[in-house]
C-alpha atoms as a PDB file:
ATOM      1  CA  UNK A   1     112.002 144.312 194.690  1.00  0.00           C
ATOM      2  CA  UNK A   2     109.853 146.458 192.646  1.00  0.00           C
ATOM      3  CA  UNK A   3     108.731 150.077 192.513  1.00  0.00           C
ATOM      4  CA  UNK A   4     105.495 152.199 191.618  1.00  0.00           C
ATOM      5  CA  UNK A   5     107.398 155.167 189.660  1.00  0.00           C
ATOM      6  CA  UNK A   6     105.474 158.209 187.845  1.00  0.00           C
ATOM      7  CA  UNK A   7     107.602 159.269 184.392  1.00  0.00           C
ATOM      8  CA  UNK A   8     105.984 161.784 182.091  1.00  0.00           C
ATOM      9  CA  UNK A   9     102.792 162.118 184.540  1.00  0.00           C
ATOM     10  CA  UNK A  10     102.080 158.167 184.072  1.00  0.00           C
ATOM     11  CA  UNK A  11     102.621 155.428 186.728  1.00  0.00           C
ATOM     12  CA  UNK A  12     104.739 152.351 185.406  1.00  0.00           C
ATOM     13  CA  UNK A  13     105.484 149.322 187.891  1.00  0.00           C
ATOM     14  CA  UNK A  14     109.969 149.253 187.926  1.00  0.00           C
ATOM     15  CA  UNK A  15     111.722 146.215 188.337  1.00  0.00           C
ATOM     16  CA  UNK A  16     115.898 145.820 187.752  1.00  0.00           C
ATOM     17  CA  UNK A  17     116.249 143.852 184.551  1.00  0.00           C
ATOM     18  CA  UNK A  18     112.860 144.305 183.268  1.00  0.00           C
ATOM     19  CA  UNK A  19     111.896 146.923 179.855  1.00  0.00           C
ATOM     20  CA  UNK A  20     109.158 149.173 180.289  1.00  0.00           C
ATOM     21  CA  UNK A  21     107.392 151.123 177.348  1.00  0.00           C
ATOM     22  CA  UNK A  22     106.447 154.602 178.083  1.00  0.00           C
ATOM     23  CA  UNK A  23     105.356 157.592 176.086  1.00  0.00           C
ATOM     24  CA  UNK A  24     108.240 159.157 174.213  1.00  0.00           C
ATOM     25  CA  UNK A  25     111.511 160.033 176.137  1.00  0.00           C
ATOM     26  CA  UNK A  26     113.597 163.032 175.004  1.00  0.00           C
ATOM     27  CA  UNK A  27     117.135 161.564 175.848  1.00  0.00           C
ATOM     28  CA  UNK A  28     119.808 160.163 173.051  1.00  0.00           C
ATOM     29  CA  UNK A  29     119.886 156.257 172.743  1.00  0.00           C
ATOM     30  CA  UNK A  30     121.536 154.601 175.175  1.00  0.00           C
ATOM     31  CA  UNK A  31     122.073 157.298 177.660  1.00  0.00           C
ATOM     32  CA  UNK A  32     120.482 156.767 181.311  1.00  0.00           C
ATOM     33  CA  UNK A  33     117.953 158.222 182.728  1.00  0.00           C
ATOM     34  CA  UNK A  34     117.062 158.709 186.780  1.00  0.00           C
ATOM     35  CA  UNK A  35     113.385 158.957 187.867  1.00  0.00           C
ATOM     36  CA  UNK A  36     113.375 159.880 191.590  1.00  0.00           C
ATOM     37  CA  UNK A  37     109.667 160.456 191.652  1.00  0.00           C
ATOM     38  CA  UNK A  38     109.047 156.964 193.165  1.00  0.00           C
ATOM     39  CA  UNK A  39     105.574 156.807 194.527  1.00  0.00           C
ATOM     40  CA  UNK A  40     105.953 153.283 196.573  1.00  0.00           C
ATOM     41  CA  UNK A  41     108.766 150.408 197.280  1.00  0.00           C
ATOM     42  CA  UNK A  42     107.886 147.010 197.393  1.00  0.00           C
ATOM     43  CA  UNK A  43     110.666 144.408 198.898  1.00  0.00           C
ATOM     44  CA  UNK A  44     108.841 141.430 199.514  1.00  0.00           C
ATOM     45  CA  UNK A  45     106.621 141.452 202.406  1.00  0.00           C
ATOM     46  CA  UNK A  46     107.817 145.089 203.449  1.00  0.00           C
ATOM     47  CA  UNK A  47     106.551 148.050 201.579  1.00  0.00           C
ATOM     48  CA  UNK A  48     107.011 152.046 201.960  1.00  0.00           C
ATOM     49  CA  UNK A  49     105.109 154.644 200.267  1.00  0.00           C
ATOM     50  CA  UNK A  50     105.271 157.843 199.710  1.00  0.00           C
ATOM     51  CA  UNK A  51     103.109 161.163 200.181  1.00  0.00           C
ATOM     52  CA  UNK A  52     103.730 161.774 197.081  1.00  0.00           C
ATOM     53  CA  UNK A  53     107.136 160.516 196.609  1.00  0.00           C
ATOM     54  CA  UNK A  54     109.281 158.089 198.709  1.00  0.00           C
ATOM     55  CA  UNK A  55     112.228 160.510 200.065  1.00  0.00           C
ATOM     56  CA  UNK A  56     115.947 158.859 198.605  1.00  0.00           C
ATOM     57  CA  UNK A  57     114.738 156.351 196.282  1.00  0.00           C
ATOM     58  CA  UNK A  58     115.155 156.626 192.764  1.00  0.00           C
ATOM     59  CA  UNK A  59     114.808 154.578 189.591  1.00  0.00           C
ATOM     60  CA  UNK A  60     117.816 154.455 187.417  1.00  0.00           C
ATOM     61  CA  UNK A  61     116.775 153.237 183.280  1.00  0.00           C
ATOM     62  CA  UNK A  62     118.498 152.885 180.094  1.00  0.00           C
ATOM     63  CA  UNK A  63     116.980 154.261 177.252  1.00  0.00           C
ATOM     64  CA  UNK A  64     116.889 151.540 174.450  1.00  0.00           C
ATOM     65  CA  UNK A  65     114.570 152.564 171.661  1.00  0.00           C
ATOM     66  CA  UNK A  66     112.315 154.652 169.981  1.00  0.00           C
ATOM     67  CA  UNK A  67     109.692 153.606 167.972  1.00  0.00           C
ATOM     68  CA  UNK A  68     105.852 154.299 165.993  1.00  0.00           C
ATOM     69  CA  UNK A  69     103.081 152.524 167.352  1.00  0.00           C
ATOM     70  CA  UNK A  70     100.483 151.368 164.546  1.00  0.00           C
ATOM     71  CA  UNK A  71      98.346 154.092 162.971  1.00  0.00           C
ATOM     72  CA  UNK A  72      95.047 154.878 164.666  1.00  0.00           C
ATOM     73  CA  UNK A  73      92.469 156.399 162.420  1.00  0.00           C
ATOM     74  CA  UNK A  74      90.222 158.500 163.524  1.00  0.00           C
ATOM     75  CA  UNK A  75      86.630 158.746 161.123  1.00  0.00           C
ATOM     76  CA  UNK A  76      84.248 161.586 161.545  1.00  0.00           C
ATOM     77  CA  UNK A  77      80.874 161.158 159.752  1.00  0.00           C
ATOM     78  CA  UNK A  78      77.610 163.192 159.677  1.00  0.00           C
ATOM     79  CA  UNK A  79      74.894 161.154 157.696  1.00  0.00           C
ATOM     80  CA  UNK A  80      73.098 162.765 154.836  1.00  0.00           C
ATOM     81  CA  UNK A  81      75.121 165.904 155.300  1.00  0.00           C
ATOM     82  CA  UNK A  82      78.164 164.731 152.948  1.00  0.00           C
ATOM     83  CA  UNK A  83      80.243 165.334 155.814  1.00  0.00           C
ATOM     84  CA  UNK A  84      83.279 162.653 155.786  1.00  0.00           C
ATOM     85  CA  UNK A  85      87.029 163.301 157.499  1.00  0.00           C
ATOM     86  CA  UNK A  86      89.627 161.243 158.021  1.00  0.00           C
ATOM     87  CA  UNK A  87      92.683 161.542 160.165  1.00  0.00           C
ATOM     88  CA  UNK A  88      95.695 159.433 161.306  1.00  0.00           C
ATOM     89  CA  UNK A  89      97.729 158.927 164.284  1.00  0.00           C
ATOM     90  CA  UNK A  90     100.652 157.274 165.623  1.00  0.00           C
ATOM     91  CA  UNK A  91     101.585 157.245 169.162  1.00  0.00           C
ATOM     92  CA  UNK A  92     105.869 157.808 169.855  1.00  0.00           C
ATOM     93  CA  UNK A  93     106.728 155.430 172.594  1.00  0.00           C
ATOM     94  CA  UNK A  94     110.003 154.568 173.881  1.00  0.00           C
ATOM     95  CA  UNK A  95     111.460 151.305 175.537  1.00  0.00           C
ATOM     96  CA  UNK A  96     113.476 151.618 178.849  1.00  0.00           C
ATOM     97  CA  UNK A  97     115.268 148.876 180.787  1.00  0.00           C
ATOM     98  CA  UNK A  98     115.585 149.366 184.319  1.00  0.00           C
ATOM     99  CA  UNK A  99     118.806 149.136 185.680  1.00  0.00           C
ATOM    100  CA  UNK A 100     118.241 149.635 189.565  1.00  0.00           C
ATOM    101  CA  UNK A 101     115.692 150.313 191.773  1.00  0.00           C
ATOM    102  CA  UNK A 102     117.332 152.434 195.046  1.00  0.00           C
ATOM    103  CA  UNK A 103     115.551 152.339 198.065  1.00  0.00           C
END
Protein backbone atom coordinates (compact mmCIF):
# COMPACT_ATOMS: atom_id res chain seq x y z
CA UNK A 1 0.00 0.00 0.00
CA UNK A 2 1.29 3.24 -1.11
CA UNK A 3 0.18 6.86 -1.25
CA UNK A 4 0.52 10.03 -3.62
CA UNK A 5 1.06 12.76 -0.69
CA UNK A 6 1.79 16.66 -1.41
CA UNK A 7 4.40 18.09 1.54
CA UNK A 8 5.75 21.59 1.07
CA UNK A 9 3.65 22.05 -2.35
CA UNK A 10 5.61 18.88 -3.91
CA UNK A 11 4.11 15.39 -4.60
CA UNK A 12 6.28 12.43 -3.10
CA UNK A 13 5.03 8.68 -3.62
CA UNK A 14 4.61 7.25 0.61
CA UNK A 15 5.20 3.87 1.44
CA UNK A 16 5.50 2.45 5.42
CA UNK A 17 9.16 1.63 5.88
CA UNK A 18 10.49 3.48 3.02
CA UNK A 19 12.76 7.23 3.42
CA UNK A 20 11.78 9.93 1.30
CA UNK A 21 13.94 13.17 0.68
CA UNK A 22 12.06 16.33 0.50
CA UNK A 23 12.91 19.99 0.60
CA UNK A 24 13.79 21.14 4.09
CA UNK A 25 11.39 20.31 7.04
CA UNK A 26 11.14 22.73 9.98
CA UNK A 27 10.58 20.08 12.81
CA UNK A 28 13.44 18.93 15.54
CA UNK A 29 15.16 15.51 14.70
CA UNK A 30 13.37 12.73 15.39
CA UNK A 31 10.03 14.17 16.08
CA UNK A 32 6.99 12.98 13.74
CA UNK A 33 5.38 14.58 11.42
CA UNK A 34 1.53 13.96 9.92
CA UNK A 35 0.77 14.93 6.28
CA UNK A 36 -3.01 14.54 5.78
CA UNK A 37 -2.94 16.15 2.39
CA UNK A 38 -2.99 12.72 0.64
CA UNK A 39 -3.88 13.18 -2.96
CA UNK A 40 -4.50 9.24 -3.87
CA UNK A 41 -4.35 5.59 -2.06
CA UNK A 42 -3.12 2.77 -3.76
CA UNK A 43 -3.80 -0.89 -2.06
CA UNK A 44 -3.11 -3.21 -4.65
CA UNK A 45 -5.58 -3.47 -7.31
CA UNK A 46 -8.00 -0.91 -5.47
CA UNK A 47 -7.25 2.73 -5.58
CA UNK A 48 -9.12 6.05 -4.22
CA UNK A 49 -8.34 9.50 -5.05
CA UNK A 50 -9.02 12.50 -3.99
CA UNK A 51 -10.49 15.97 -5.31
CA UNK A 52 -7.90 17.35 -3.97
CA UNK A 53 -7.32 15.35 -0.96
CA UNK A 54 -8.56 11.84 0.07
CA UNK A 55 -10.98 12.67 3.20
CA UNK A 56 -9.36 10.55 6.61
CA UNK A 57 -6.17 9.43 5.28
CA UNK A 58 -3.06 10.71 6.43
CA UNK A 59 0.66 10.02 6.20
CA UNK A 60 2.44 9.71 9.45
CA UNK A 61 6.81 10.29 8.96
CA UNK A 62 9.73 10.50 11.12
CA UNK A 63 11.99 13.12 10.57
CA UNK A 64 15.60 11.63 10.35
CA UNK A 65 18.01 14.16 8.95
CA UNK A 66 19.00 17.26 7.65
CA UNK A 67 21.48 17.78 5.29
CA UNK A 68 23.41 20.21 2.20
CA UNK A 69 23.06 19.01 -1.13
CA UNK A 70 26.32 19.67 -3.34
CA UNK A 71 26.97 23.27 -4.39
CA UNK A 72 25.41 24.42 -7.65
CA UNK A 73 27.16 27.29 -9.28
CA UNK A 74 25.57 29.49 -11.11
CA UNK A 75 28.03 31.58 -13.99
CA UNK A 76 26.81 34.70 -15.63
CA UNK A 77 28.94 35.92 -18.59
CA UNK A 78 28.55 38.75 -21.16
CA UNK A 79 31.39 38.40 -23.87
CA UNK A 80 33.60 41.32 -24.62
CA UNK A 81 31.83 43.37 -22.01
CA UNK A 82 34.16 42.17 -18.95
CA UNK A 83 31.09 41.15 -17.39
CA UNK A 84 31.83 37.84 -15.17
CA UNK A 85 29.66 36.73 -11.78
CA UNK A 86 29.70 33.93 -9.92
CA UNK A 87 27.33 32.57 -7.37
CA UNK A 88 26.78 29.40 -5.25
CA UNK A 89 24.02 27.36 -4.03
CA UNK A 90 23.13 24.56 -1.92
CA UNK A 91 19.78 23.09 -1.73
CA UNK A 92 18.54 22.07 2.34
CA UNK A 93 16.81 18.79 2.04
CA UNK A 94 15.63 16.61 4.68
CA UNK A 95 15.18 12.70 4.93
CA UNK A 96 11.81 11.29 6.28
CA UNK A 97 10.87 7.66 6.93
CA UNK A 98 7.39 6.85 6.66
CA UNK A 99 5.92 5.22 9.40
CA UNK A 100 2.20 4.56 8.24
CA UNK A 101 0.14 5.22 5.56
CA UNK A 102 -3.82 5.55 7.01
CA UNK A 103 -6.41 5.01 4.71
Amino acid sequence: MYALVEILGKQYKAEAGKEIRVDLVNAELGSQVTYESVLAVVDGDKAKFGAPYVKGASVVATLQSNFKDAKVRVYKFHRRKGYRRTQGHRQQYSILKIDSVNA
